[in-house]
Protein backbone atom coordinates (compact mmCIF):
# COMPACT_ATOMS: atom_id res chain seq x y z
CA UNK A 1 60.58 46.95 148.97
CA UNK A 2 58.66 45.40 146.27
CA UNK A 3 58.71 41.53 145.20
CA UNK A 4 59.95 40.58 141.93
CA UNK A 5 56.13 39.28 140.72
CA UNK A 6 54.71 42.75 142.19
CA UNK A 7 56.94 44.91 140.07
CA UNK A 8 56.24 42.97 136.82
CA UNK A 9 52.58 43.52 137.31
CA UNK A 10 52.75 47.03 137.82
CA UNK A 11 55.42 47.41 135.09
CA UNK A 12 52.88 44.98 132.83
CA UNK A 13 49.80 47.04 133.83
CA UNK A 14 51.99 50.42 133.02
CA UNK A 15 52.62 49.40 129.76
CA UNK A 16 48.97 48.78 128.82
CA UNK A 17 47.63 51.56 130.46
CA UNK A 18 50.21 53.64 128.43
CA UNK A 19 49.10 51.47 124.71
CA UNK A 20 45.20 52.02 125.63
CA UNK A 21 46.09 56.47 126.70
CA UNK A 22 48.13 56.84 122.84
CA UNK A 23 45.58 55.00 120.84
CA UNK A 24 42.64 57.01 121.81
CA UNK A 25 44.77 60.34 122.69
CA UNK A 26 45.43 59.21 118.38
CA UNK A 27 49.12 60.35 118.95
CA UNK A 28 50.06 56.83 119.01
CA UNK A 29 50.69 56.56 115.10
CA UNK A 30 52.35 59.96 114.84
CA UNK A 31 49.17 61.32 112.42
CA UNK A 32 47.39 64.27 113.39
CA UNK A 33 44.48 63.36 116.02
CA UNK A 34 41.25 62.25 114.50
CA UNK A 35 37.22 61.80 115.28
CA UNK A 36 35.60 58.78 113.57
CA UNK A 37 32.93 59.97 111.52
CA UNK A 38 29.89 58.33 109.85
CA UNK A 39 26.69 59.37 108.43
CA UNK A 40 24.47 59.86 105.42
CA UNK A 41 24.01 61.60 102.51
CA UNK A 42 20.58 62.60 101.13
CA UNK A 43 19.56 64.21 97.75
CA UNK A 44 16.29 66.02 97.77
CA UNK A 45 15.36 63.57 101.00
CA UNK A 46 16.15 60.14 99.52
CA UNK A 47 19.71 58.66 99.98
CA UNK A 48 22.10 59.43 97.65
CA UNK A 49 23.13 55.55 96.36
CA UNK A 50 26.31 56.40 94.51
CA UNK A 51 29.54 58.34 94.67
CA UNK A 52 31.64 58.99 97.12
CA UNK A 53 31.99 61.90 99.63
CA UNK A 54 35.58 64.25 100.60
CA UNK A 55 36.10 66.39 103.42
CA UNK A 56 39.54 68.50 103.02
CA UNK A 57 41.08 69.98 106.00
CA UNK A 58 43.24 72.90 105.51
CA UNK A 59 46.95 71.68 105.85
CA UNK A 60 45.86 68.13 106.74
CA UNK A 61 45.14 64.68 104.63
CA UNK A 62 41.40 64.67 103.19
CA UNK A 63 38.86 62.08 104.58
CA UNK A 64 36.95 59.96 102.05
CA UNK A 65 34.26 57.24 101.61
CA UNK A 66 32.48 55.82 99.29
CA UNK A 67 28.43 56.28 99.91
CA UNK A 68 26.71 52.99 99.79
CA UNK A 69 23.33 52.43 98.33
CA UNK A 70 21.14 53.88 101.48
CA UNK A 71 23.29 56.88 101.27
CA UNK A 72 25.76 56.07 104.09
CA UNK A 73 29.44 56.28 104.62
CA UNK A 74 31.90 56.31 107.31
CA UNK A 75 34.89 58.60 106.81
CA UNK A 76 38.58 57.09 106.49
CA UNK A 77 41.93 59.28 106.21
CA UNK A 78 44.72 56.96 106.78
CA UNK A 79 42.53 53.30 107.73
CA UNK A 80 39.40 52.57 107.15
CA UNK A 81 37.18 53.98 109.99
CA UNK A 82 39.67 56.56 111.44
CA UNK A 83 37.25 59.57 110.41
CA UNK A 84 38.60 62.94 109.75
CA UNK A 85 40.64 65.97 111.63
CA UNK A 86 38.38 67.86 113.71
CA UNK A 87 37.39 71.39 112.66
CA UNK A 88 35.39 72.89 109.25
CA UNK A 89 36.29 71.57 106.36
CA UNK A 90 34.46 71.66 102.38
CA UNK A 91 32.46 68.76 101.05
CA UNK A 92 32.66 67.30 98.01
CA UNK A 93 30.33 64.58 96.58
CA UNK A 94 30.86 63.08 93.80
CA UNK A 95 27.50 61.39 92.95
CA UNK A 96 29.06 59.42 89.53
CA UNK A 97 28.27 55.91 88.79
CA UNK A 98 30.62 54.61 85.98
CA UNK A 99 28.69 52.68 83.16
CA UNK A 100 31.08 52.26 80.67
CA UNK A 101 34.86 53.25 79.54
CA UNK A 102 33.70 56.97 78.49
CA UNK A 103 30.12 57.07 79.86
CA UNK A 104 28.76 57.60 83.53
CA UNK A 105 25.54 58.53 85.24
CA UNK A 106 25.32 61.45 87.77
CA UNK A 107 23.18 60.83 90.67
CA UNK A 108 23.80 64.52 92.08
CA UNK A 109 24.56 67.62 90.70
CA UNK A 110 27.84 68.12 89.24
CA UNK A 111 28.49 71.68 91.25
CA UNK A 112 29.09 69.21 94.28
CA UNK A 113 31.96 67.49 92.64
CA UNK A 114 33.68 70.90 93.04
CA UNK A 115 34.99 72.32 96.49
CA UNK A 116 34.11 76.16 95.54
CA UNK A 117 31.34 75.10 93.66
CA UNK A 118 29.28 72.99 96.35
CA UNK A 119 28.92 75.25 99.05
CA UNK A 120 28.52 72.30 100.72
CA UNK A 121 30.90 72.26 104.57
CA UNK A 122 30.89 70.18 107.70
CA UNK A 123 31.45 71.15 111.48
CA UNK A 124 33.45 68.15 113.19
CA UNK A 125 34.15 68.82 116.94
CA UNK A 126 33.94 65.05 117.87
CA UNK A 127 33.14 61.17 117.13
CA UNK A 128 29.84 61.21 115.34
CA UNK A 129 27.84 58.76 113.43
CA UNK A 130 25.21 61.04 112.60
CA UNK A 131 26.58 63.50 109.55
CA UNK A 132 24.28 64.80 107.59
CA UNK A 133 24.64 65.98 104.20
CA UNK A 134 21.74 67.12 102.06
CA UNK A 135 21.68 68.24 98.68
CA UNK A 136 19.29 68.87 95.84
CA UNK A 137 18.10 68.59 92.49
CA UNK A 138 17.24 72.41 92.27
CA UNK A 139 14.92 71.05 89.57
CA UNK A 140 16.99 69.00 87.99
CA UNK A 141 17.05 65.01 87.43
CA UNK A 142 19.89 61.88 87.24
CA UNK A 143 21.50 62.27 83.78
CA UNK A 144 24.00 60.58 81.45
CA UNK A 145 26.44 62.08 80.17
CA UNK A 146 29.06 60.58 77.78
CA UNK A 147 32.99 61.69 78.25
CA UNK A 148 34.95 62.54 75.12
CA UNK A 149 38.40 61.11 75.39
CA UNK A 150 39.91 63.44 72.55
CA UNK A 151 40.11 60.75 70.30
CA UNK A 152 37.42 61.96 67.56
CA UNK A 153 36.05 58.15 68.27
């Protein structure tokens, strides 16, 4: 038979054991299980240093992040850091930098703003910090462009 203080350890120990098994098994929140995910995003070889980056899972919450000045982001779908559902998904960058209230600068082709457009995907079958995403000019350069509201302004 066991002692009183021997059962409360194992019952203690259980209970931790069980915490530490559903946060990394990522059924612990009730949200579908996924891979954190990092990496970088390059434009004809030379980070990308604005925008921000989507990967859209079919039937499943996108991943985002915003792409820092060396071109690198880390994926978050419900917290920051959580990365995205594993599987293939489409990119989207959106390589914007707002200058004004109806004026921006791209920093990538618009096509990769747009899902069908990009042709851009990414293969997730676990953690990685790695990513790679490279896009490209095609001959083209960073360009303002100025948004009309509608207004006739």
């Amino acid at each position: 038979m066991m002692n009183k203080f021997v059962r409360s350890e194992w019952i203690a120990s259980a209970a931790v054991m069980a915490m530490i098994v559903a946060t990394f098994a990522g059924c612990g929140d009730g949200r579908p299980t996924r891979v954190p995910v990092s990496g970088q995003v390059l434009i004809d070889g030379k980070p990308l240093s604005h925008g921000f980056i989507r990967l859209t899972p079919e039937g499943a919450r996108a991943a985002t992040a915003e792409i820092g000045p060396d071109g690198r982001f880390t994926l978050k779908t419900f917290e920051p850091g959580d990365g995205v559902v594993p599987g293939t998904h489409p990119v989207v960058i959106l390589g914007a930098e707002q200058l004004g209230p109806r004026k921006q600068r791209w920093h990538a082709p618009k096509k990769y703003a747009n899902a069908k457009a990009s042709g851009l995907t990414a293969a997730i079958d676990g953690p990685t910090d790695s990513l790679l995403i490279k896009l490209t000019w095609d001959g083209g350069k960073p360009f303002d462009e100025t948004v009309d509201d509608g207004s006739g302004e």
